[in-house]
Protein backbone atom coordinates (compact mmCIF):
# COMPACT_ATOMS: atom_id res chain seq x y z
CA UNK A 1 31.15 -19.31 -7.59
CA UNK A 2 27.30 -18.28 -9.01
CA UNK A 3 27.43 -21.16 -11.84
CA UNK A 4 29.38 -23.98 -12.74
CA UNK A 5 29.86 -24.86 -17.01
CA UNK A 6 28.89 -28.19 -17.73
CA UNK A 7 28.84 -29.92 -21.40
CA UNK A 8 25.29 -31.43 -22.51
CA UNK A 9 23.90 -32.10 -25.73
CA UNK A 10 20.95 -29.59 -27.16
CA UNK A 11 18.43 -31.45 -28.91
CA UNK A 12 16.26 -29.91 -31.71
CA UNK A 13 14.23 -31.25 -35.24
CA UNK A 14 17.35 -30.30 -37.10
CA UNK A 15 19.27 -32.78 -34.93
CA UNK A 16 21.51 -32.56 -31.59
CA UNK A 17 25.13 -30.45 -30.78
CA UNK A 18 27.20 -30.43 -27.79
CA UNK A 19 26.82 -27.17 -25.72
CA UNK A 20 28.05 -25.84 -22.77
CA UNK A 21 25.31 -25.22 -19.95
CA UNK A 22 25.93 -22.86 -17.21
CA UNK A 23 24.43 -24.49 -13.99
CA UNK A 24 23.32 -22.35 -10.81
CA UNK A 25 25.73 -23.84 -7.48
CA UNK A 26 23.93 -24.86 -4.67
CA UNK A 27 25.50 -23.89 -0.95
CA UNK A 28 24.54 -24.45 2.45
CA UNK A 29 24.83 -21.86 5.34
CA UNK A 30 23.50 -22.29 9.34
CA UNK A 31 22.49 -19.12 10.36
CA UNK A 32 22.36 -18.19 13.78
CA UNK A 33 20.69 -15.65 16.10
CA UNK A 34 22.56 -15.01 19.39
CA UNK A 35 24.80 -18.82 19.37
CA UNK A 36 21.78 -20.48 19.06
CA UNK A 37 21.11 -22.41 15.20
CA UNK A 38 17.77 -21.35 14.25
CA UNK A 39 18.24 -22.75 10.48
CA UNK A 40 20.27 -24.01 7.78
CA UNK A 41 19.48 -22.85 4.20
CA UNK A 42 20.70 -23.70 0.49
CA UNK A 43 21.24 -21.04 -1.67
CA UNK A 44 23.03 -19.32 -4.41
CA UNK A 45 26.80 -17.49 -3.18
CA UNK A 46 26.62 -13.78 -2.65
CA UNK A 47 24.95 -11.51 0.24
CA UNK A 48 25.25 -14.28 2.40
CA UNK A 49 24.92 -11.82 5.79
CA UNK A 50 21.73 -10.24 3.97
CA UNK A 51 20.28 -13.52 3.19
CA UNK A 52 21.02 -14.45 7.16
CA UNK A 53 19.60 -11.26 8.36
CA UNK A 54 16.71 -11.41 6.18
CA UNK A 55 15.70 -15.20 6.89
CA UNK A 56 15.95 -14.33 10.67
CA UNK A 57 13.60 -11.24 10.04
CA UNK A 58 11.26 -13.37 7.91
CA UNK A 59 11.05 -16.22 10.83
CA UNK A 60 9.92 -13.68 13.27
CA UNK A 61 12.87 -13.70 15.80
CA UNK A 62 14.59 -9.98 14.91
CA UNK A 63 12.90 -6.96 14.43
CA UNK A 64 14.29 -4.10 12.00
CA UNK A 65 17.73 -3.20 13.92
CA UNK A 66 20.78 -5.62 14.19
CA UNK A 67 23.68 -5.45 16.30
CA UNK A 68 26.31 -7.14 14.59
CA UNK A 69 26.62 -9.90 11.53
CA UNK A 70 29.36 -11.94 10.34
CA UNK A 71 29.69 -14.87 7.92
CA UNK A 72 32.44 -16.94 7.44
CA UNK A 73 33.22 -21.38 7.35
CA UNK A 74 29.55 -21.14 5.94
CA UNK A 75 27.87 -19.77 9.05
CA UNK A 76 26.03 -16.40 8.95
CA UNK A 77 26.27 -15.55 12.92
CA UNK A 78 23.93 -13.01 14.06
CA UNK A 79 23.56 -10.37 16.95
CA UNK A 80 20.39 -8.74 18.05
CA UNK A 81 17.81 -8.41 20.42
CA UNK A 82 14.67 -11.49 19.89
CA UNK A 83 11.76 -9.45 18.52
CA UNK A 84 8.07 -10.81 17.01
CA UNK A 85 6.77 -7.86 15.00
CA UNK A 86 3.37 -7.10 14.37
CA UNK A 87 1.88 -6.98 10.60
CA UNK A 88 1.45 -3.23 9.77
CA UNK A 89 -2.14 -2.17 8.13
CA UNK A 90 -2.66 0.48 6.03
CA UNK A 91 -6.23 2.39 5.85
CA UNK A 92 -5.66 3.28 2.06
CA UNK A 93 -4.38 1.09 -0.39
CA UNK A 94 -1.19 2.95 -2.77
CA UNK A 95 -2.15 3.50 -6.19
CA UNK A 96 0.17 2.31 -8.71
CA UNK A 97 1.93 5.18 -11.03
CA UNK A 98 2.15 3.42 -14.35
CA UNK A 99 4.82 4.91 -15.36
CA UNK A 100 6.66 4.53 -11.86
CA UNK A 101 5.55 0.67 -12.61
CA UNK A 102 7.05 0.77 -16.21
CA UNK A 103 10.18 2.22 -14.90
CA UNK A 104 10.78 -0.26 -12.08
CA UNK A 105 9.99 -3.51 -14.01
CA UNK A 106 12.57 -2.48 -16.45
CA UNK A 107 15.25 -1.90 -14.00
CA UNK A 108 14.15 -5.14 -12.35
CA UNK A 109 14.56 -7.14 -15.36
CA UNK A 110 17.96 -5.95 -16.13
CA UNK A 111 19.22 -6.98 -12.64
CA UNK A 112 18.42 -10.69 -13.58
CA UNK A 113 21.57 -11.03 -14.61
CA UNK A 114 22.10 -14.74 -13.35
CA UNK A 115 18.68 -15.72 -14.70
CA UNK A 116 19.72 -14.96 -18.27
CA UNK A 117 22.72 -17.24 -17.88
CA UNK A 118 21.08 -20.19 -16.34
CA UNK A 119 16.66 -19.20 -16.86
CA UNK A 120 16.27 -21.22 -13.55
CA UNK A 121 16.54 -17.71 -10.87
CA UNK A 122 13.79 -15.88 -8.90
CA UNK A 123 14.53 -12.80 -8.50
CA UNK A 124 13.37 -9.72 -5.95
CA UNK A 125 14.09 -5.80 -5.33
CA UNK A 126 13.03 -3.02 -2.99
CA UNK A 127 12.43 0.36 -4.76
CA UNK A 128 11.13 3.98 -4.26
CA UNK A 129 9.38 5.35 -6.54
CA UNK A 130 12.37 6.21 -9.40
CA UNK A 131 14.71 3.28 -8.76
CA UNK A 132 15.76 -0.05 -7.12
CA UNK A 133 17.82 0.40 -3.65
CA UNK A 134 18.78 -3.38 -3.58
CA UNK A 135 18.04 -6.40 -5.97
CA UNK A 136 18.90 -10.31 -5.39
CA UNK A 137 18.50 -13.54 -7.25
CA UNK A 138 18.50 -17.05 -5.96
CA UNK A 139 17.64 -20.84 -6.27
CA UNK A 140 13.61 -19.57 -4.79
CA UNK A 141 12.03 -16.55 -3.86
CA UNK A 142 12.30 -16.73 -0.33
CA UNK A 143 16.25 -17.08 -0.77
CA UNK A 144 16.40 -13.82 -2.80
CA UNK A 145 13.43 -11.95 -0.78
CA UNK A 146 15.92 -12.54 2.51
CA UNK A 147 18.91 -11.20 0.75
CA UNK A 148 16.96 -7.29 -0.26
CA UNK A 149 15.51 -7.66 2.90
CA UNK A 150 18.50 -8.18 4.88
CA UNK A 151 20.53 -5.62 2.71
CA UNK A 152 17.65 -3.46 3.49
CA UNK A 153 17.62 -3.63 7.69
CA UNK A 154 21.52 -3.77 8.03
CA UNK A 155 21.46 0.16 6.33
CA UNK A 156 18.42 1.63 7.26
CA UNK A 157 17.50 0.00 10.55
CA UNK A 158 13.34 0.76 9.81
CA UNK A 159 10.37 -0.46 8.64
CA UNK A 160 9.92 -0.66 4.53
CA UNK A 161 7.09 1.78 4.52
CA UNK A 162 5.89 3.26 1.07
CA UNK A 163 8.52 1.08 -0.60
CA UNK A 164 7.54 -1.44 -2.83
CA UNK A 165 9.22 -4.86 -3.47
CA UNK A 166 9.25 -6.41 -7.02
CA UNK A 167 9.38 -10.08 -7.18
CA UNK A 168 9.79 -12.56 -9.78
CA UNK A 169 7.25 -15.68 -9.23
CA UNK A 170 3.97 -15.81 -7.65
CA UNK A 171 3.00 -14.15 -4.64
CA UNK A 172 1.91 -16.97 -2.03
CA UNK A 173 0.18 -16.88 0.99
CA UNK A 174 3.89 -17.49 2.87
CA UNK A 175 5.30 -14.21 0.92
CA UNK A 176 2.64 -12.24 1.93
CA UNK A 177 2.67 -13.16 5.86
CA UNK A 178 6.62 -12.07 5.32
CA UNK A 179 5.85 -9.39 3.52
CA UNK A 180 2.81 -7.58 5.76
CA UNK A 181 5.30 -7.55 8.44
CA UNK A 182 7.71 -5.59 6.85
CA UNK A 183 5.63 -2.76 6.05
CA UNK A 184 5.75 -2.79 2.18
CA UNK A 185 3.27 -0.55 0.23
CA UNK A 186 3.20 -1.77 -2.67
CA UNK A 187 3.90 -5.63 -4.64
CA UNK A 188 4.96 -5.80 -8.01
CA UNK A 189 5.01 -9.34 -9.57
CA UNK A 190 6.07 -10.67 -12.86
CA UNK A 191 2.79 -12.92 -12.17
CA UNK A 192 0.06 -12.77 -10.11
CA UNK A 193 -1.09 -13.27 -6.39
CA UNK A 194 -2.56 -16.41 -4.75
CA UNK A 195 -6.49 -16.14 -3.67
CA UNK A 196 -5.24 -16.15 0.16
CA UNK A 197 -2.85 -13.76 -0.49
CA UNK A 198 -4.53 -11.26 -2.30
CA UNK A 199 -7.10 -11.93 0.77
CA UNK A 200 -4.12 -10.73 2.91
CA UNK A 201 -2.92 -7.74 1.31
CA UNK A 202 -6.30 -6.74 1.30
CA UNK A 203 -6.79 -6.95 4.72
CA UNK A 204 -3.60 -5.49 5.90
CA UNK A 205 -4.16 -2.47 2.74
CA UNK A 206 -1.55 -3.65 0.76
CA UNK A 207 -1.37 -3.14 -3.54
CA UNK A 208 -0.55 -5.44 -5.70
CA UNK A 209 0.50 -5.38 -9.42
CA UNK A 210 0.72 -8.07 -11.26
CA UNK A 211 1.63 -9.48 -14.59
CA UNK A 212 4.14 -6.28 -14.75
CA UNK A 213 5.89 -6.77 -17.91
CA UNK A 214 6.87 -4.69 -20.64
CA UNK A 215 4.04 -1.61 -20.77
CA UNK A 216 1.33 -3.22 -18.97
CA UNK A 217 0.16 -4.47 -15.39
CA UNK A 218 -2.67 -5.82 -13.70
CA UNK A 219 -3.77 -3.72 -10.04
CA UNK A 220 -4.97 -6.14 -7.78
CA UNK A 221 -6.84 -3.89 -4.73
């Protein structure tokens, strides 16, 4: 269950009316890597064995093949061989299409599906350069940045190079030490980088586009 209805009372000048609020549902899954608990997170339902996969990925303990995944008694139970990978550079940063940019940020914003019931999701997506391959939402934006990611390694089994990832909220310095590691080209945000990571992406020859809404973006490079 995504949301559960609850009855509050809308307040405006004109005066106040009972309505019914859809609220997102918390959960809480233990995700492990070989037996061994490595974390517990809280979380919206769906693409729980992404999100598991994903987180594991993101904490630096897999690399980009797993052997096996299950979830079930809210436990994601995971399979693969301990891995730290390195942060991939890039000598040349990607250069935004625009209208590759305009295209994706549409697509992304129709995906937000749970966000327009309860307007308290973060959303994120991997795409080529026509579509999205995988989109997610969740309580945060690491949540749903595990879940694309995850959905990502457990059918490809690579790297994310010259893909780009589309997220919802700011990119932070955390993001980006996930994200460099992964092997993304390209960032498109609905807002804008942090100093330290822009510093980062930089470094490591990453682009990022931000404020992509509508018919108009902002290149970070």
């Amino acid at each position: 269950m995504l949301t559960q209805g609850k009855t509050i009372k809308k307040v405006t000048q004109s005066g106040a009316k009972r309505h019914l609020d859809q609220l997102v549902v918390e959960k809480e899954t233990q995700v492990f890597l070989n037996d061994t608990l490595v974390t517990m997170v809280r979380h919206t339902s769906q693409l729980e064995k992404e999100m598991g996969v994903g987180c594991l990925f993101a904490f630096n303990k897999i690399g980009f093949v797993v052997d096996s995944v299950s979830y079930a008694n809210h436990e994601v139970r995971v399979d693969a061989t301990e891995t730290v990978v390195e942060p991939v550079k890039y000598d040349d940063f990607m250069k935004p299409i625009a209208t590759s940019i305009f295209q994706l940020t549409a697509y992304f914003q129709e995906a937000a599906i749970l966000y327009k019931k309860t307007a308290v999701t973060e959303s994120a997506a991997i795409g080529d350069d026509k579509q999205l391959l995988f989109a997610a939402e969740d309580m945060n934006q690491k949540n749903a940045l595990y879940k694309v990611l995850g959905a990502y390694l457990l059918e490809h089994k690579t790297d994310l190079k010259g893909k780009s990832l589309l997220l919802s909220s700011c990119v932070t310095l955390d993001l980006m030490s996930i994200i460099v590691c992964c092997g993304f080209s390209l960032i498109i945000t609905r807002t804008a980088p942090t100093n330290q990571a822009l510093d980062m992406a930089q470094a490591h020859g990453v682009s990022i586009v931000g404020f992509a809404r509508g018919r108009k973006f902002n290149w970070y490079y």
